[in-house]
Protein backbone atom coordinates (compact mmCIF):
# COMPACT_ATOMS: atom_id res chain seq x y z
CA UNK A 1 0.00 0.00 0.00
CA UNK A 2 1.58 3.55 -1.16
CA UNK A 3 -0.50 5.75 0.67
CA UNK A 4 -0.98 6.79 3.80
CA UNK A 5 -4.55 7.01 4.41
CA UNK A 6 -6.13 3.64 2.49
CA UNK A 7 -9.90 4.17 2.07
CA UNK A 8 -11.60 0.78 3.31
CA UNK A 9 -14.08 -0.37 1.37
CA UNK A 10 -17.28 -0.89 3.09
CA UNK A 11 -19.12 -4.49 2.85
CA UNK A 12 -22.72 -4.67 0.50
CA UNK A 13 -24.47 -5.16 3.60
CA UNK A 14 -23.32 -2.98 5.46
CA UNK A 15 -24.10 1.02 5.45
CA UNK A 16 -21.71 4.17 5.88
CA UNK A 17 -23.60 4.73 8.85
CA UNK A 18 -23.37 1.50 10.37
CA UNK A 19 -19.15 1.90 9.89
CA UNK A 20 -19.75 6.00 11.48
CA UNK A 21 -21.97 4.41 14.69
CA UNK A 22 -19.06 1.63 14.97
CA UNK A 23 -16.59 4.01 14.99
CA UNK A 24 -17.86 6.66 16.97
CA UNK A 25 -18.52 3.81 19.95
CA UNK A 26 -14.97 2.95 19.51
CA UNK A 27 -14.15 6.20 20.07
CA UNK A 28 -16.04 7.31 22.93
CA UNK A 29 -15.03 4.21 24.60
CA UNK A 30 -11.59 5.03 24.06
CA UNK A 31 -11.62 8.01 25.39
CA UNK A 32 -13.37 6.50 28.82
CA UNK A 33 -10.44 4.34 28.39
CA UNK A 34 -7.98 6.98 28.65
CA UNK A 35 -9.99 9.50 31.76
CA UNK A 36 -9.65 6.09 33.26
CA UNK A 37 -6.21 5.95 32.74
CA UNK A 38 -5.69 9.15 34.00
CA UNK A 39 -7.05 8.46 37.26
CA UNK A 40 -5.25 5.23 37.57
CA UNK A 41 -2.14 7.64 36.85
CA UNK A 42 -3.26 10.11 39.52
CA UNK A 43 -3.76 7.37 42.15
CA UNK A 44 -0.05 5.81 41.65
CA UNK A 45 1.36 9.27 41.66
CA UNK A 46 -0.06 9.12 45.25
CA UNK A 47 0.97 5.63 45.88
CA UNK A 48 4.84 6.11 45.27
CA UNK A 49 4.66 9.50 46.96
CA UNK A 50 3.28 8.35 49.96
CA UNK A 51 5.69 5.08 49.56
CA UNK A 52 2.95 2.85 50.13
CA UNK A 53 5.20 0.01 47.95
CA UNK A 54 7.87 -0.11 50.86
CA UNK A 55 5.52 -0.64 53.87
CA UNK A 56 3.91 -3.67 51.52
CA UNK A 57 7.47 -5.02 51.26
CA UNK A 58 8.50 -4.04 47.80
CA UNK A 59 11.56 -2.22 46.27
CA UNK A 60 9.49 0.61 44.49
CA UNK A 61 6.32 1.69 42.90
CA UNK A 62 7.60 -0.11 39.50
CA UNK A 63 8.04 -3.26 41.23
CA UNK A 64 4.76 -3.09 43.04
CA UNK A 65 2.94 -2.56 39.72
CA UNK A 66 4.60 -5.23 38.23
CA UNK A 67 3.61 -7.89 41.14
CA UNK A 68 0.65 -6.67 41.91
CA UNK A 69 -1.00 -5.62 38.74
CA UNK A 70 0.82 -7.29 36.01
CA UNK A 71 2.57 -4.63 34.27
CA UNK A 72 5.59 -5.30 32.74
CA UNK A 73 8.83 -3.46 33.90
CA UNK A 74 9.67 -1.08 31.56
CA UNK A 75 5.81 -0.23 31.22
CA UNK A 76 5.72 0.22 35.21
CA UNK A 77 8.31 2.69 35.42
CA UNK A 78 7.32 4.46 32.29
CA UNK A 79 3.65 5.03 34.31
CA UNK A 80 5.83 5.97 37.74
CA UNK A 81 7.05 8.71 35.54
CA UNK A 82 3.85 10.11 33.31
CA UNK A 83 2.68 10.30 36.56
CA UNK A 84 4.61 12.52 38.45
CA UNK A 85 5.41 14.51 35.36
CA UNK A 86 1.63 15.25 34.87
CA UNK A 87 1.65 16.83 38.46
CA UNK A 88 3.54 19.64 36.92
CA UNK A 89 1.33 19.72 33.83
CA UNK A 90 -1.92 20.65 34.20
CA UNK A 91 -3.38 21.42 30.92
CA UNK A 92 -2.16 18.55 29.32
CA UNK A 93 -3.27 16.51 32.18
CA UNK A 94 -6.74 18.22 32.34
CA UNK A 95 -6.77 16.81 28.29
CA UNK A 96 -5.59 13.49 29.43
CA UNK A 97 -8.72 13.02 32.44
CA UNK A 98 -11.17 14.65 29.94
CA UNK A 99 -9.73 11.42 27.78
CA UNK A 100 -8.94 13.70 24.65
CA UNK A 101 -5.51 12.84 24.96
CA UNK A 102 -4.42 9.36 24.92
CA UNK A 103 -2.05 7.82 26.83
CA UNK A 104 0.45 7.56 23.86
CA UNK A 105 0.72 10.87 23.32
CA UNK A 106 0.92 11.87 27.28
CA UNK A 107 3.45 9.69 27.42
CA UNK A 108 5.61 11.41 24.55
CA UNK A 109 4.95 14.77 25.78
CA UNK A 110 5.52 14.16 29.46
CA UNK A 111 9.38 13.74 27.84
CA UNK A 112 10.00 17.19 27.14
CA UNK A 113 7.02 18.97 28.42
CA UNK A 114 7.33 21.66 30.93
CA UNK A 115 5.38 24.62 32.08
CA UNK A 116 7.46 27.07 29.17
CA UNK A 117 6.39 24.72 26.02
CA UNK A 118 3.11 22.93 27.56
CA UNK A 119 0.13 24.74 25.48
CA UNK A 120 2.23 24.22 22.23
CA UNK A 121 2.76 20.46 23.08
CA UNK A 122 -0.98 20.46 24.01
CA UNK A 123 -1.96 22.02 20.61
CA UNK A 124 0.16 19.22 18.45
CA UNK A 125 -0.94 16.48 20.89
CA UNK A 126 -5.22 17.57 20.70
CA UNK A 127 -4.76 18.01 16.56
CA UNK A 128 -1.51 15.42 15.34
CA UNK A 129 -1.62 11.97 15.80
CA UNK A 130 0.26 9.40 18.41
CA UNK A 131 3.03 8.77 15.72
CA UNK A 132 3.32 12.38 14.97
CA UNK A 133 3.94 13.58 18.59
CA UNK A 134 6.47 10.77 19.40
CA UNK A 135 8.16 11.73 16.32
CA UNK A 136 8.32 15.78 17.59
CA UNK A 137 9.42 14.43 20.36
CA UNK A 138 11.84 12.57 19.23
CA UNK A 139 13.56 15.45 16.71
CA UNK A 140 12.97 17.65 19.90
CA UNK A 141 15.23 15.55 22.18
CA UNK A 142 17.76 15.25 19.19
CA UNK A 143 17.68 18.71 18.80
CA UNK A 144 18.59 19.27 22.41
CA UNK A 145 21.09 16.57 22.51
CA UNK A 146 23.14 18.42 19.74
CA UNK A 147 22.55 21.96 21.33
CA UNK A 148 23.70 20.74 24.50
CA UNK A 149 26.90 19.34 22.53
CA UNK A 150 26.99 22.53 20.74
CA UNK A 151 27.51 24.44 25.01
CA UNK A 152 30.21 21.65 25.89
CA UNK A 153 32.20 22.51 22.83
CA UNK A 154 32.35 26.11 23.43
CA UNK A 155 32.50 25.76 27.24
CA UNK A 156 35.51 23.50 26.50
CA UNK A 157 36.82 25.78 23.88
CA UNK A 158 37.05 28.82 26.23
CA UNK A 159 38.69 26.35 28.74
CA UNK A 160 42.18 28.63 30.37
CA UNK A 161 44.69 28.61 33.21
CA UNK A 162 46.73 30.99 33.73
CA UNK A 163 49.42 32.51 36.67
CA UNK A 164 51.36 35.23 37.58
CA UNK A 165 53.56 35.79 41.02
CA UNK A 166 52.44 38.82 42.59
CA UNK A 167 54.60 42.20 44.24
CA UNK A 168 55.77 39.53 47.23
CA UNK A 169 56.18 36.56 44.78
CA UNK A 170 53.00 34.77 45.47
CA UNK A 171 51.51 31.91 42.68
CA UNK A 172 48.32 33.23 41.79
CA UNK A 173 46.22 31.04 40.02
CA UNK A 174 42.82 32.07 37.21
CA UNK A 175 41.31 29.27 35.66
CA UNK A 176 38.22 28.77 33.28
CA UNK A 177 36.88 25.11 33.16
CA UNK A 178 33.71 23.21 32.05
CA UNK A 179 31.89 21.66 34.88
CA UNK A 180 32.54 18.55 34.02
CA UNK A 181 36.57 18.90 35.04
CA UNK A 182 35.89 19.81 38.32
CA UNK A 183 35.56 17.36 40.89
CA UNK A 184 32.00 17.06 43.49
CA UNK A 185 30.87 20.35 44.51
């Protein structure tokens, strides 16, 4: 298939509007699906902060998902996260409980979302789709990656030490150095 968008075609016996009602219960269902999500979200925010995990015996909130309610791992600490990130987010988290959001693309946001960039990550995330926000947020993080390179090199570049003995013949030392040449603060 070349294109992007394949139009489906629609069974004899079947009418347009019998694929527009199916659809439109999928949809509303899904987007129960992800309010309910967003609670669950809410409630294991609370959970980890409040360390419940540790009285019940357990190494962290991850680990407590996994045993408990049979999430995998990685998928446990990826919720740990969107969790506490959404604290800090409350548009796009007010999208997510409404269940205009899904989960997918809370997830991708919650990445590089902060209170300076969250109504623009809100706008692509309410009109692009799931595969179009994880790929701005993927070019974002690149992006950052390189401009943070970009800072080391010049930090590095300016990098100086110099010394002179002053009127009694003391050393005295000036230096310039990226952070990461100096030891623990």
């Amino acid at each position: 298939m070349s294109t992007a968008i394949a139009i489906a075609e629609i069974p004899a016996e079947s009418t347009r509007s019998d694929a527009e009602n199916l659809g439109a219960e999928i949809t509303e269902l899904c987007s129960y699906i992800y309010a309910a999500e967003s609670r669950l979200l809410g409630l294991i925010r609370e959970f980890d902060e409040k360390q419940y995990w540790a009285k019940l015996g357990l190494f962290s909130c991850a680990h407590w998902l996994n045993f408990k309610c049979g999430i995998g791992m990685k998928a446990a600490r990826e919720k740990v996260r969107v969790a506490h990130a959404l604290a800090k987010l409350p548009k796009i988290s007010e999208g997510f409980a409404k269940g205009t959001l899904s989960y997918s693309k809370v997830r991708a946001v919650t990445r590089i979302a902060d209170e300076s960039n969250e109504d623009y990550l809100l706008m692509i995330a309410e009109h692009g789709t799931a595969h179009h926000v994880e790929k701005l947020v993927s070019k974002y993080r690149t992006a950052k990656r390189l401009q943070d390179a970009e800072i080391a090199n010049e930090q590095y570049d300016k990098r100086e030490v110099t010394f002179f003995y002053d009127h009694d013949g003391c050393l005295i030392i000036k230096g310039r150095l990226p952070p990461e040449h100096l030891g623990p603060a």
